[in-house]
C-alpha atoms as a PDB file:
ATOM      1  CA  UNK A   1     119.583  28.598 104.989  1.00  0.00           C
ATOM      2  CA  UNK A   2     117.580  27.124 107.135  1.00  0.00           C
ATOM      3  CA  UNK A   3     115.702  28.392 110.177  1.00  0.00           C
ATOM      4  CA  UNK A   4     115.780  27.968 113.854  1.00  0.00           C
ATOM      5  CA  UNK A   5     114.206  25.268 115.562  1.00  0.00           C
ATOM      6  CA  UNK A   6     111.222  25.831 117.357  1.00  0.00           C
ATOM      7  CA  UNK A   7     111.577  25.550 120.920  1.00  0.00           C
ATOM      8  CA  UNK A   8     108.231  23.398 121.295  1.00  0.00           C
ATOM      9  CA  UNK A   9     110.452  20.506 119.726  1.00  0.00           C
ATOM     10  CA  UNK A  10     114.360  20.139 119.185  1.00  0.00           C
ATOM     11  CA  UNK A  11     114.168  17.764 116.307  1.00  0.00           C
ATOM     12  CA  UNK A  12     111.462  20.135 114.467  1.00  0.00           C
ATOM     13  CA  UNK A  13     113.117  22.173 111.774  1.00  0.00           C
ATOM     14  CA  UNK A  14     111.532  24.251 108.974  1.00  0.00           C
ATOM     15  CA  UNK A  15     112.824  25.431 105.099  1.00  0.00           C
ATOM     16  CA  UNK A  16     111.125  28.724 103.541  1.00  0.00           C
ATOM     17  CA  UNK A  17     111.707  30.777 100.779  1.00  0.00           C
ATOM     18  CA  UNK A  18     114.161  33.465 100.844  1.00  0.00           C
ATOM     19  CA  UNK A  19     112.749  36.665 102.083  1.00  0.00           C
ATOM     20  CA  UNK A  20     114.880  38.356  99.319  1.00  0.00           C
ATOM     21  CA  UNK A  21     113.354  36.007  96.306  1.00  0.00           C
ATOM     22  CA  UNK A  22     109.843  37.553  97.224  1.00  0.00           C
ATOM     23  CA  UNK A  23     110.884  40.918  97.657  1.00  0.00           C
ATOM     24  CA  UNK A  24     113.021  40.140  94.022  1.00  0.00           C
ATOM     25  CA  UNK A  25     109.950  39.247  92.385  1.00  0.00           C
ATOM     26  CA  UNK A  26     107.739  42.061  93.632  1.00  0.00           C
ATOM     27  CA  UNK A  27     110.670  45.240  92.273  1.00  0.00           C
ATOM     28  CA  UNK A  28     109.932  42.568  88.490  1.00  0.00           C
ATOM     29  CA  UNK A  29     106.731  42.993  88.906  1.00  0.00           C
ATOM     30  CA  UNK A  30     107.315  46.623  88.976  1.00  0.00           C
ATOM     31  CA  UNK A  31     109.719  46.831  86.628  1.00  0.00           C
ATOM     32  CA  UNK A  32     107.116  44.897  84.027  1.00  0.00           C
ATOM     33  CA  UNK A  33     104.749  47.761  84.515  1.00  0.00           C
ATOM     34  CA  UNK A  34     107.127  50.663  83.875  1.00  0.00           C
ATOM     35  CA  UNK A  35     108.373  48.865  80.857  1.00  0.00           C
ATOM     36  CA  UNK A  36     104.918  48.094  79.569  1.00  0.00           C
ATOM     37  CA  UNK A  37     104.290  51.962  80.291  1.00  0.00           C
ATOM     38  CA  UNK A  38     108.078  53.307  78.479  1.00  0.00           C
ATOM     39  CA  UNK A  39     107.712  51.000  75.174  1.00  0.00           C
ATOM     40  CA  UNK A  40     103.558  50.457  75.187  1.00  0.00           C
ATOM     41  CA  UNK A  41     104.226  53.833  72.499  1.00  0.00           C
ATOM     42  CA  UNK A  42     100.251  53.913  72.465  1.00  0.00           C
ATOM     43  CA  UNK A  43      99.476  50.381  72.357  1.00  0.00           C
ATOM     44  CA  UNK A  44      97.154  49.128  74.793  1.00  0.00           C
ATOM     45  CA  UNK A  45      97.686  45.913  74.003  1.00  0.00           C
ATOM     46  CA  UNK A  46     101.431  46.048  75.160  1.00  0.00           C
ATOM     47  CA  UNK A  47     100.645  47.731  78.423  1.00  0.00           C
ATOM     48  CA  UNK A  48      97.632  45.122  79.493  1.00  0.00           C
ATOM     49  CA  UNK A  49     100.435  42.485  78.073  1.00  0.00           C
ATOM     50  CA  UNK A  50     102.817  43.818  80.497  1.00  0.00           C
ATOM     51  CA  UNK A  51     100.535  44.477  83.635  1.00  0.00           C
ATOM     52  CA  UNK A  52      98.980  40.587  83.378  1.00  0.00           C
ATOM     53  CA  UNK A  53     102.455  39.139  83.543  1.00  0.00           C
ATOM     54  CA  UNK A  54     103.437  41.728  86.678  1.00  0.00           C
ATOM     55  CA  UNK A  55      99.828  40.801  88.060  1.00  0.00           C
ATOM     56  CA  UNK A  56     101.007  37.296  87.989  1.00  0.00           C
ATOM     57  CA  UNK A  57     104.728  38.270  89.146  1.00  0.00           C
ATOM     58  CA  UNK A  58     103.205  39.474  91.896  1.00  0.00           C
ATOM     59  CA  UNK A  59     100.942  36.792  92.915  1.00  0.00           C
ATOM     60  CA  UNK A  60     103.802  34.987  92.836  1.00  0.00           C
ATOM     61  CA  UNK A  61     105.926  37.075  95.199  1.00  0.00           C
ATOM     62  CA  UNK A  62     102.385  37.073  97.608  1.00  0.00           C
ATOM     63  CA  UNK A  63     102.730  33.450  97.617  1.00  0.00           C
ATOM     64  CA  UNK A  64     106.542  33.867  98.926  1.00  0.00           C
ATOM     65  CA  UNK A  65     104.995  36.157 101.839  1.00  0.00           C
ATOM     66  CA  UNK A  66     102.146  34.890 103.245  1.00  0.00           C
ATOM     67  CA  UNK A  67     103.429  30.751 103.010  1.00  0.00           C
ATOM     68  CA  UNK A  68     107.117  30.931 103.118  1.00  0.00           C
ATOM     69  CA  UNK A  69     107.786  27.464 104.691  1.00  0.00           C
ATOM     70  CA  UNK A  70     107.680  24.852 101.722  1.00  0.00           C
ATOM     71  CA  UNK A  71     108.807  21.974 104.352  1.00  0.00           C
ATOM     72  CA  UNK A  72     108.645  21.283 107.867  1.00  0.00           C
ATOM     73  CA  UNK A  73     109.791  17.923 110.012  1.00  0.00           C
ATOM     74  CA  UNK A  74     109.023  16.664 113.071  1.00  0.00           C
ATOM     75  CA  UNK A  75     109.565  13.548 114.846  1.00  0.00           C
ATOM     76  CA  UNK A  76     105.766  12.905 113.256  1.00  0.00           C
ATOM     77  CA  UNK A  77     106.330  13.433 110.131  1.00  0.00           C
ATOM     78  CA  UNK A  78     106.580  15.990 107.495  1.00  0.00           C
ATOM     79  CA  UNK A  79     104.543  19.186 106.496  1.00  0.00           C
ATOM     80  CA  UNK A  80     104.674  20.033 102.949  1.00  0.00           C
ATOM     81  CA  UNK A  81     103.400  23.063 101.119  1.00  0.00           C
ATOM     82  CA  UNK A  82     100.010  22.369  99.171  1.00  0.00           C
ATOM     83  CA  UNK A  83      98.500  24.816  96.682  1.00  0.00           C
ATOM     84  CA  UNK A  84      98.708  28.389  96.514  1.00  0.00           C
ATOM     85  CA  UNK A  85      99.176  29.012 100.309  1.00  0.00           C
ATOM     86  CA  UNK A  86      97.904  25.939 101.953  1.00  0.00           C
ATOM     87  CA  UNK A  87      99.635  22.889 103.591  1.00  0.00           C
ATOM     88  CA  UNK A  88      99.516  19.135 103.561  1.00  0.00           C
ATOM     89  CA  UNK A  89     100.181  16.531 106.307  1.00  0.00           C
ATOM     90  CA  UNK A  90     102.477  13.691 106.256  1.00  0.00           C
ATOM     91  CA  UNK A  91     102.907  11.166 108.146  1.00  0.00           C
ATOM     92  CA  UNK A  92     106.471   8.624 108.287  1.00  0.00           C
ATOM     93  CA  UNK A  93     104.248   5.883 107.172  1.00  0.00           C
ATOM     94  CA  UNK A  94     102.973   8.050 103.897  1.00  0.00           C
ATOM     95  CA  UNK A  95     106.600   8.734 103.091  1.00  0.00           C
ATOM     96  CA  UNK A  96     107.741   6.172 100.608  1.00  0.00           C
ATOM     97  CA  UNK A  97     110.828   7.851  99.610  1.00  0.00           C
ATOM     98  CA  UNK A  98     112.863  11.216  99.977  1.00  0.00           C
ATOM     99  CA  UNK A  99     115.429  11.378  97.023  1.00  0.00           C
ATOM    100  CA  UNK A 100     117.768  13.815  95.484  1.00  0.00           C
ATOM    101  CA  UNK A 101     117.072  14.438  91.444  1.00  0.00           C
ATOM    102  CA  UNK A 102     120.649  15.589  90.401  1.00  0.00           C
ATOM    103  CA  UNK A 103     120.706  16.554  86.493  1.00  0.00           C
ATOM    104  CA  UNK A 104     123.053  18.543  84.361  1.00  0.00           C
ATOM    105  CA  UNK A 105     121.640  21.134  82.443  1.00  0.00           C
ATOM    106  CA  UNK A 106     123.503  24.320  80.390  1.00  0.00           C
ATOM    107  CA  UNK A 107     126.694  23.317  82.009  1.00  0.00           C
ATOM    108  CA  UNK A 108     125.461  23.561  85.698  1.00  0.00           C
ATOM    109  CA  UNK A 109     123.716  20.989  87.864  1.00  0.00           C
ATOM    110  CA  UNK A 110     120.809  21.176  89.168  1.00  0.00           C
ATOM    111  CA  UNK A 111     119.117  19.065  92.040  1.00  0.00           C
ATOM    112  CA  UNK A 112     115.593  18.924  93.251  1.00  0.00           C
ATOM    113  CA  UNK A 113     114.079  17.197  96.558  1.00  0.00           C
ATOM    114  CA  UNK A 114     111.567  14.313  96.205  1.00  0.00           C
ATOM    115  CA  UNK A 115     109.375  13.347  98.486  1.00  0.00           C
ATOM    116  CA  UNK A 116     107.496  10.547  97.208  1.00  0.00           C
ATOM    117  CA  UNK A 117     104.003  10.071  98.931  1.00  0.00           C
ATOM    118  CA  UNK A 118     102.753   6.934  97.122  1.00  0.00           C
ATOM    119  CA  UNK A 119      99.860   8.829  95.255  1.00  0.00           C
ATOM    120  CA  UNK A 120     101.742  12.349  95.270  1.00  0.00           C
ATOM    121  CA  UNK A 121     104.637  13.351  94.519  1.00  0.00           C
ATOM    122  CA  UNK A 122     106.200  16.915  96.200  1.00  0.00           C
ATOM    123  CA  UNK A 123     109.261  18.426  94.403  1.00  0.00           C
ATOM    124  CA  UNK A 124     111.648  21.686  95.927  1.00  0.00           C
ATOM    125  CA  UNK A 125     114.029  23.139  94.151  1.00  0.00           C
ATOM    126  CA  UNK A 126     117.086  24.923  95.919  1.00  0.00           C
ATOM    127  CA  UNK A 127     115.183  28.778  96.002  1.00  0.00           C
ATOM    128  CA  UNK A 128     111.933  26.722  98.052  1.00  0.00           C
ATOM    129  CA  UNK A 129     114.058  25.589 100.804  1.00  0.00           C
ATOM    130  CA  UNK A 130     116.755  28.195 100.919  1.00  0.00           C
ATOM    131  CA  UNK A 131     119.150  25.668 100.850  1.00  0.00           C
ATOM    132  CA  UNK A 132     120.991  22.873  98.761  1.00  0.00           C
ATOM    133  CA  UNK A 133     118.362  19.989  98.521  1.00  0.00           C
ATOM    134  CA  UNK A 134     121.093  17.338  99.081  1.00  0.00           C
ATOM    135  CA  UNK A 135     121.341  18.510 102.858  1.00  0.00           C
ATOM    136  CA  UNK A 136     117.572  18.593 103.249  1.00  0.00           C
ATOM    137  CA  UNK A 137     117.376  14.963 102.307  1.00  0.00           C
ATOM    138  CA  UNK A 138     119.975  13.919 104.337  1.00  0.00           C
ATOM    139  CA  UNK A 139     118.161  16.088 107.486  1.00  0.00           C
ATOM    140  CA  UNK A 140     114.829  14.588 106.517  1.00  0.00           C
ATOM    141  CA  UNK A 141     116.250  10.939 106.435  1.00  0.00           C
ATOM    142  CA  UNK A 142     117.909  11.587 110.126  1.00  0.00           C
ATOM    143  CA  UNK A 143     115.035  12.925 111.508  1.00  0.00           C
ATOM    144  CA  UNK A 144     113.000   9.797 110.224  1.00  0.00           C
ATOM    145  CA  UNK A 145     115.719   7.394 111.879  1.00  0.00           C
ATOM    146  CA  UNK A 146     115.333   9.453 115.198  1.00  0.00           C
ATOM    147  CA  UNK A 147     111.595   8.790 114.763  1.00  0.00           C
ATOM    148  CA  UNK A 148     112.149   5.176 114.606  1.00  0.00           C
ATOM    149  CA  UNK A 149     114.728   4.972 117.108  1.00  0.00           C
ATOM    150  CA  UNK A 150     117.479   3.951 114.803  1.00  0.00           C
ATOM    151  CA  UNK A 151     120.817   5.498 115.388  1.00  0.00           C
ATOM    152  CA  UNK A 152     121.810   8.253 114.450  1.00  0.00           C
ATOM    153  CA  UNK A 153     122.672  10.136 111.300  1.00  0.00           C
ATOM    154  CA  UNK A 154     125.230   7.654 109.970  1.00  0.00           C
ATOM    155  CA  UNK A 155     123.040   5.251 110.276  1.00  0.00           C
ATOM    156  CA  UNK A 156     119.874   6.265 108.122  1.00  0.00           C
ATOM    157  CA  UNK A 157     117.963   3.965 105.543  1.00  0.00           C
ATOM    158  CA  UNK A 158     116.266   0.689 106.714  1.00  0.00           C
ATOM    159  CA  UNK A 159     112.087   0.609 106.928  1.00  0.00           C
ATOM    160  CA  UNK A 160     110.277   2.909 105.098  1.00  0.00           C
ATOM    161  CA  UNK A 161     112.685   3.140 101.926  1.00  0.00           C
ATOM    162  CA  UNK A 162     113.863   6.581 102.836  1.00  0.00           C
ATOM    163  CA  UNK A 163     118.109   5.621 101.912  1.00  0.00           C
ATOM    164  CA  UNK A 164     119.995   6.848  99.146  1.00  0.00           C
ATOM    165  CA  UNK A 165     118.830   5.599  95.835  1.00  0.00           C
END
């Protein structure tokens, strides 16, 4: 899903996490501890175990809360999310590619979103943008041919190396 646009900008759009992921994440978290606490049977080591990995289930889940956008575009660029909460800053002319990564794994598929900046490289799965990675690409791609003044999204690819592989 993706959310609204802001009303600053029409071509600005923005992809978070799912508000239910986080909220997913914090009731494991819980869950961890009472388990830890129901089979720990005296053992302190199984109970410190269990509250480290909740600790870190929960961090996790914090993460999801106070940064939910992963990716944001606007008709300067893109705004990708950097660290544990923070964001980085790119311009078109950083963006070397945005690709698809479609692999088959257990019997599903699997895609991720690349977004090759030259010297990094940012990667969102289908649970960071909240929705199928394939669409993002091809949103990212049009809203890099607006930016250029190229047509419209038909007609994306050209300078910058942003078409389909």
């Amino acid at each position: 899903m993706e959310s609204a646009l802001t009303p600053a900008s029409p071509s600005a759009r923005q992809w978070r996490v799912p508000p239910a992921l986080a909220a997913l994440k914090l009731v494991g978290a819980a869950a961890l501890v009472g388990l830890g606490l129901v089979f720990a049977d005296g053992d302190r080591v199984r109970l410190v175990l269990a509250v480290v990995v909740a600790a870190g289930l929960a961090g996790w889940a914090l993460r999801d809360l106070l940064a939910p956008v992963r990716l944001a575009v606007d008709p300067a660029g893109i705004t990708v999310a950097r660290g544990f909460a923070g964001r980085r800053r790119l311009d078109w002319a950083a963006v070397e590619a945005i690709t698809v990564d479609r692999r088959p794994r257990l019997g599903l598929s699997t895609e991720v979103l690349e977004i090759d900046a030259g010297e990094s490289l940012h990667l969102f799965g289908r649970y960071d943008l909240d929705a199928p990675p394939g669409e993002v690409a091809d949103a990212l791609r049009a809203a890099h041919a607006r930016s250029l003044g190229v047509g419209g999204p038909g007609e994306v690819g050209g300078p910058g190396g942003l078409g389909r592989p």
